[in-house]
C-alpha atoms as a PDB file:
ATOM      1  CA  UNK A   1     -12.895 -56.026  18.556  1.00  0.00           C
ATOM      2  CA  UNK A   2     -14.237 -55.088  22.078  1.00  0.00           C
ATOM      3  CA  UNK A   3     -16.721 -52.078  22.100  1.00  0.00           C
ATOM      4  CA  UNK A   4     -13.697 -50.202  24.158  1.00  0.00           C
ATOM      5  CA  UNK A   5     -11.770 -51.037  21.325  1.00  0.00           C
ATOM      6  CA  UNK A   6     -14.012 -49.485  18.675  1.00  0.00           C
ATOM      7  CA  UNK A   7     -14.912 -46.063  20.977  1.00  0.00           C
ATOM      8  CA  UNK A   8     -11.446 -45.250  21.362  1.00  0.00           C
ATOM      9  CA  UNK A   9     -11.006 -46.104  17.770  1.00  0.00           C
ATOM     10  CA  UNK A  10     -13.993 -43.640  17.104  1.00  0.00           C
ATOM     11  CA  UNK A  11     -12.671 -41.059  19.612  1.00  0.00           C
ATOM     12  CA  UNK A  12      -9.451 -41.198  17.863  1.00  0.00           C
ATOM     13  CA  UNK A  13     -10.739 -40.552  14.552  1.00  0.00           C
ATOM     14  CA  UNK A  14     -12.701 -37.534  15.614  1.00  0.00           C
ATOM     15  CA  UNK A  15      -9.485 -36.024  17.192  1.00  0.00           C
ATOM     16  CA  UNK A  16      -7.058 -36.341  14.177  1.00  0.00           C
ATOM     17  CA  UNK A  17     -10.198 -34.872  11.856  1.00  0.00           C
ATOM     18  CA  UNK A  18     -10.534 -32.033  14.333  1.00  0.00           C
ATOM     19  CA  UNK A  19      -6.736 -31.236  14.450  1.00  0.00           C
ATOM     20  CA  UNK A  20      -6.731 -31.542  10.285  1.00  0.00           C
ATOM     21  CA  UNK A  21      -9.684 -28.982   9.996  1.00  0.00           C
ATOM     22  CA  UNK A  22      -8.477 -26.726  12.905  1.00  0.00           C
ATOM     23  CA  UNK A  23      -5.132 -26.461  11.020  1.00  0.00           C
ATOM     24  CA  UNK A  24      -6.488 -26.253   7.521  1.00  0.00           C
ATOM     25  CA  UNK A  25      -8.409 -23.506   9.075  1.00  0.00           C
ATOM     26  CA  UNK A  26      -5.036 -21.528  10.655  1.00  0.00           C
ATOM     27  CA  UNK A  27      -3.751 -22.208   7.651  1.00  0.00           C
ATOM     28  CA  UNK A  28      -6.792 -20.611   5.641  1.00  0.00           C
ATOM     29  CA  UNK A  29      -6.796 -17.508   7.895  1.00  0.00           C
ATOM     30  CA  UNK A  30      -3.241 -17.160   7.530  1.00  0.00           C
ATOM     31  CA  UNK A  31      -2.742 -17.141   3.783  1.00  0.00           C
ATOM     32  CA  UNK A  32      -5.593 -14.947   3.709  1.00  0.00           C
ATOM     33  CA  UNK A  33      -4.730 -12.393   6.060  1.00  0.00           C
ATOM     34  CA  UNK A  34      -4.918  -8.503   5.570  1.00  0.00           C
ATOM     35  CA  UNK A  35      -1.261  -7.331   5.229  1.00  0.00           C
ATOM     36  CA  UNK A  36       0.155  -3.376   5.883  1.00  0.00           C
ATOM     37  CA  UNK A  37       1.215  -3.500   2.596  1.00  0.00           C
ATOM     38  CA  UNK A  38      -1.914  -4.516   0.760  1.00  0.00           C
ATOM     39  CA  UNK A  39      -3.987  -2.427  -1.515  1.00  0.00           C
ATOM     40  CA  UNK A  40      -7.883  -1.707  -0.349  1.00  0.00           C
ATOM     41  CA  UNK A  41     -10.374  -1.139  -3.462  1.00  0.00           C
ATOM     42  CA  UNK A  42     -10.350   2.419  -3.061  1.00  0.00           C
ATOM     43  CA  UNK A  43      -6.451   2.570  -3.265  1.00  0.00           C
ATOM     44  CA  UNK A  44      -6.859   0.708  -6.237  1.00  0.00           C
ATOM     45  CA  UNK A  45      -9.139   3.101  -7.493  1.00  0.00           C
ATOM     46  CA  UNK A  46      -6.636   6.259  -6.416  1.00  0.00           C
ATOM     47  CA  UNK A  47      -4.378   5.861  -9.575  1.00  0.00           C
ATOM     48  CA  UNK A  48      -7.580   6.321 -11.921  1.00  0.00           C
ATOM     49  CA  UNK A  49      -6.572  10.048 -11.919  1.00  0.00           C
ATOM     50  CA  UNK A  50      -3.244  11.713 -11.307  1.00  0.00           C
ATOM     51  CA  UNK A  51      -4.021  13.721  -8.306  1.00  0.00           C
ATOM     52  CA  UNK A  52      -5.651  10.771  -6.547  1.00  0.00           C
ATOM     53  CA  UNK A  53      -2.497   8.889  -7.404  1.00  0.00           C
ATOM     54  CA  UNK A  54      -0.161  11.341  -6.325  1.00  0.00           C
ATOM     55  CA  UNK A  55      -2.221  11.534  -2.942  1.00  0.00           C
ATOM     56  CA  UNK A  56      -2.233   7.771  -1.998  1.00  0.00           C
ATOM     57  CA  UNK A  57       1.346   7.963  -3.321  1.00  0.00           C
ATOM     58  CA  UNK A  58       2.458  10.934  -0.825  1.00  0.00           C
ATOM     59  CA  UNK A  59       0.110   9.200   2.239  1.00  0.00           C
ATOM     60  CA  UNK A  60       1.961   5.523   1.637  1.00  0.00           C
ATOM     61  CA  UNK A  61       5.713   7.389   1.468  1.00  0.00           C
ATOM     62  CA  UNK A  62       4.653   9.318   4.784  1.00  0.00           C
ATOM     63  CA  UNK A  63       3.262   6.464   6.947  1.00  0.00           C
ATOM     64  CA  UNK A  64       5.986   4.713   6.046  1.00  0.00           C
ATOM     65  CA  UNK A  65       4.174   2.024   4.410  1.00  0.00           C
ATOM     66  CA  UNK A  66       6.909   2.099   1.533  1.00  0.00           C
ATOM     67  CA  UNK A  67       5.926  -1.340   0.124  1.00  0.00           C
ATOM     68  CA  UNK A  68       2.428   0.301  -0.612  1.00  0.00           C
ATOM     69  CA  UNK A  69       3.799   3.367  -1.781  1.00  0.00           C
ATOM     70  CA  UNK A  70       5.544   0.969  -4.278  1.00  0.00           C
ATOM     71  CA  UNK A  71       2.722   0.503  -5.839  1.00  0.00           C
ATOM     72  CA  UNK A  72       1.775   3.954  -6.905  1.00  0.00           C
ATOM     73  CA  UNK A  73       5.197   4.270  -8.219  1.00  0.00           C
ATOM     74  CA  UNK A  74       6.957   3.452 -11.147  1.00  0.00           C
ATOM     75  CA  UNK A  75      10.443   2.360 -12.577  1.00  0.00           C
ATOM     76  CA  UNK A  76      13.626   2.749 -10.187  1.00  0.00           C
ATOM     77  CA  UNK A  77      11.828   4.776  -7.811  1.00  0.00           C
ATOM     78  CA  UNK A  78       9.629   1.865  -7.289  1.00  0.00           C
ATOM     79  CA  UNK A  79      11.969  -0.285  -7.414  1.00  0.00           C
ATOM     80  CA  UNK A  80      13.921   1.672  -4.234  1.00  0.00           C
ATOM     81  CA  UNK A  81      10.771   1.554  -2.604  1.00  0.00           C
ATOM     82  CA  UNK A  82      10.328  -1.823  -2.367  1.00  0.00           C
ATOM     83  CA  UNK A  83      13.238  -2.627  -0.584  1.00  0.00           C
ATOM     84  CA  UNK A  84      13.223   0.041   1.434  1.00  0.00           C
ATOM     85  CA  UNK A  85      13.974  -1.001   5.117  1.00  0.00           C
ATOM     86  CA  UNK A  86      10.733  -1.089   7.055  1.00  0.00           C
ATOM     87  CA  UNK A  87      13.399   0.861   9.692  1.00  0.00           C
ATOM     88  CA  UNK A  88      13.173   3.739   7.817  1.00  0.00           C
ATOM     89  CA  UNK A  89       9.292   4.633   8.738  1.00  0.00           C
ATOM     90  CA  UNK A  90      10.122   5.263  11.868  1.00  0.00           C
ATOM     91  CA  UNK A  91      11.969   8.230  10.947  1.00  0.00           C
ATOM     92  CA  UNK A  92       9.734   9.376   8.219  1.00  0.00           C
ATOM     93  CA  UNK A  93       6.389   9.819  10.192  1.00  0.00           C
ATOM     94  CA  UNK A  94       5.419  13.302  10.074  1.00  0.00           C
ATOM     95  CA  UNK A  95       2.021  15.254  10.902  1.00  0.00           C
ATOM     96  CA  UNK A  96      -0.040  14.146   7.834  1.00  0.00           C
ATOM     97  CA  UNK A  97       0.217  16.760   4.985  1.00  0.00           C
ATOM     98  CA  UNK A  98      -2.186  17.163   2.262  1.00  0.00           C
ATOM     99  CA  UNK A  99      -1.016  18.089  -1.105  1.00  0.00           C
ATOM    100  CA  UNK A 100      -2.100  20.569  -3.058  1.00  0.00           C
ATOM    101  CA  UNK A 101      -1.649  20.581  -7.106  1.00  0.00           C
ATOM    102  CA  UNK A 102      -0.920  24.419  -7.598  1.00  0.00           C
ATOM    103  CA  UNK A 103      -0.071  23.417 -11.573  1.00  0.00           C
ATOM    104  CA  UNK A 104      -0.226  20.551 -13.760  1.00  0.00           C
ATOM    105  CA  UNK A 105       2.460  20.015 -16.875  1.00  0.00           C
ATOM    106  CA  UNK A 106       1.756  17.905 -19.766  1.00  0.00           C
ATOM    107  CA  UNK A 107       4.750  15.858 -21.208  1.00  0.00           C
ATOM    108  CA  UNK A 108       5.478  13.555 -23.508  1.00  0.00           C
ATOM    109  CA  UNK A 109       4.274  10.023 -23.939  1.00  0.00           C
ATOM    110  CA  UNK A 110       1.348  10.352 -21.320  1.00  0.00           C
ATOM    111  CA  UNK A 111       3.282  11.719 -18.543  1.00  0.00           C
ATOM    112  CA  UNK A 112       2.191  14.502 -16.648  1.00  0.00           C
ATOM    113  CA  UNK A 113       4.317  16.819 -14.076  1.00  0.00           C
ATOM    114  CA  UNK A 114       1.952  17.732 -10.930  1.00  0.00           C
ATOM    115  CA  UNK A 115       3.678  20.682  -8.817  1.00  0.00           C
ATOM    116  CA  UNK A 116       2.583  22.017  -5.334  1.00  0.00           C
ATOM    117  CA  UNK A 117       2.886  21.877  -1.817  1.00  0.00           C
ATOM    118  CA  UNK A 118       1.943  19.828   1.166  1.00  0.00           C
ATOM    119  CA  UNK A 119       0.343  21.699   3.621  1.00  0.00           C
ATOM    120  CA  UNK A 120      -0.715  20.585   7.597  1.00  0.00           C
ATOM    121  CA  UNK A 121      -4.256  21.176   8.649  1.00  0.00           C
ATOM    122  CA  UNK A 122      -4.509  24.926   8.817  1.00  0.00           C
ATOM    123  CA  UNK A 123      -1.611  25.953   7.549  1.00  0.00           C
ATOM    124  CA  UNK A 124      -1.376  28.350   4.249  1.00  0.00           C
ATOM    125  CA  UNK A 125      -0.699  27.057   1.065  1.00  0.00           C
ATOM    126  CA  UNK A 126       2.380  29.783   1.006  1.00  0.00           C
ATOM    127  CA  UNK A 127       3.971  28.089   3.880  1.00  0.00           C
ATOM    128  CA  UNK A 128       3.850  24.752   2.747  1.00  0.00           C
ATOM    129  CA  UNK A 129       6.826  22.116   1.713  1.00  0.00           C
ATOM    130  CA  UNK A 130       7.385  22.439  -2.223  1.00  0.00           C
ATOM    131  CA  UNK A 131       6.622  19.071  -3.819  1.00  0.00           C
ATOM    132  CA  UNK A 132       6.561  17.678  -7.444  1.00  0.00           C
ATOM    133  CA  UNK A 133       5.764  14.761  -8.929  1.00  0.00           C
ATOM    134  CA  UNK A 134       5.767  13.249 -12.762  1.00  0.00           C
ATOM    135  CA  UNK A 135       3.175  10.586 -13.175  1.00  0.00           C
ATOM    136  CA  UNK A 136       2.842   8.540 -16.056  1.00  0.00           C
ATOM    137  CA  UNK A 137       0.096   6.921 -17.445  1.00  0.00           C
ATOM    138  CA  UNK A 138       0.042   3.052 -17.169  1.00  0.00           C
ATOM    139  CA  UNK A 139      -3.002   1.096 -18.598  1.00  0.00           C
ATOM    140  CA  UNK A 140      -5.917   2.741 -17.024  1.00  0.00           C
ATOM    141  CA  UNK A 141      -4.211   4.300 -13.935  1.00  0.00           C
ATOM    142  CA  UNK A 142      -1.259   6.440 -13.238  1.00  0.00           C
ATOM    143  CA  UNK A 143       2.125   5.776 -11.696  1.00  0.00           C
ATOM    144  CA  UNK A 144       4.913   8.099 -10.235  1.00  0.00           C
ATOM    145  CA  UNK A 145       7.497   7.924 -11.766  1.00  0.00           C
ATOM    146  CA  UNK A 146       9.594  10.659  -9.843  1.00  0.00           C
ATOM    147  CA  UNK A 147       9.367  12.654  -7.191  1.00  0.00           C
ATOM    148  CA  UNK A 148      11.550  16.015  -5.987  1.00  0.00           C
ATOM    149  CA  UNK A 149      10.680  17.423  -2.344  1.00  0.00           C
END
């Protein structure tokens, strides 16, 4: 073997382990990638009480995110949610609405019935969208498990 011979060999080996790493890399960054749907820590957290469930819940549904919204939910509803077309967000964004818990209904088996309204920065709690939601309680955080506008 010819020292030509053995630096092209040597130049060919640090190619192919170059591609290798740069693709296990893309590869790395891919799989790991933050997705629309994903949960953050503090959405996590939102289910530990049933307002802060039925907040993230009502913020997913509106943005459209209904994969995420999925996750705060429960049952069939969930279930609907999940395979909701992505199509469908377009015609759901609205001005963000807060909601407001005017009264809270215990039920059976751990389930709780949250009524209010969703209000627009501003705007009275009077002239608000009627909303209601039944939650139920799921290990250590709670789930809707229906929803009436």
């Amino acid at each position: 073997m010819s020292l030509d011979s053995k630096a092209a060999r040597g130049l060919q080996l640090v190619l192919v382990s170059t591609v290798l790493a740069a693709g296990a890399l893309s590869t790395a960054l891919w799989l790991t990638r933050p997705r629309a749907d994903a949960l953050t820590p503090a959405e996590r957290l939102s289910g530990s009480s049933p307002e802060r469930a039925a907040e993230s819940f009502i913020e997913a549904y509106q943005s459209g995110a209904f994969a995420r919204a999925a996750h705060f939910a429960t049952g069939p509803l969930a279930k609907t949610l999940a395979v909701r077309p992505k199509s469908l967000a377009e015609r759901t964004e609205t001005e963000h609405e807060s909601f407001v818990v005017q009264e809270s209904h215990r039920l059976e088996r751990e389930r709780l019935r949250l009524s209010g309204v969703l209000v627009r920065e501003g705007q009275a709690e009077a002239d608000g969208r009627a909303v209601s939601l039944t939650l139920q309680k799921h290990d250590d955080r709670y789930l809707v498990e229906e929803i009436t506008w």
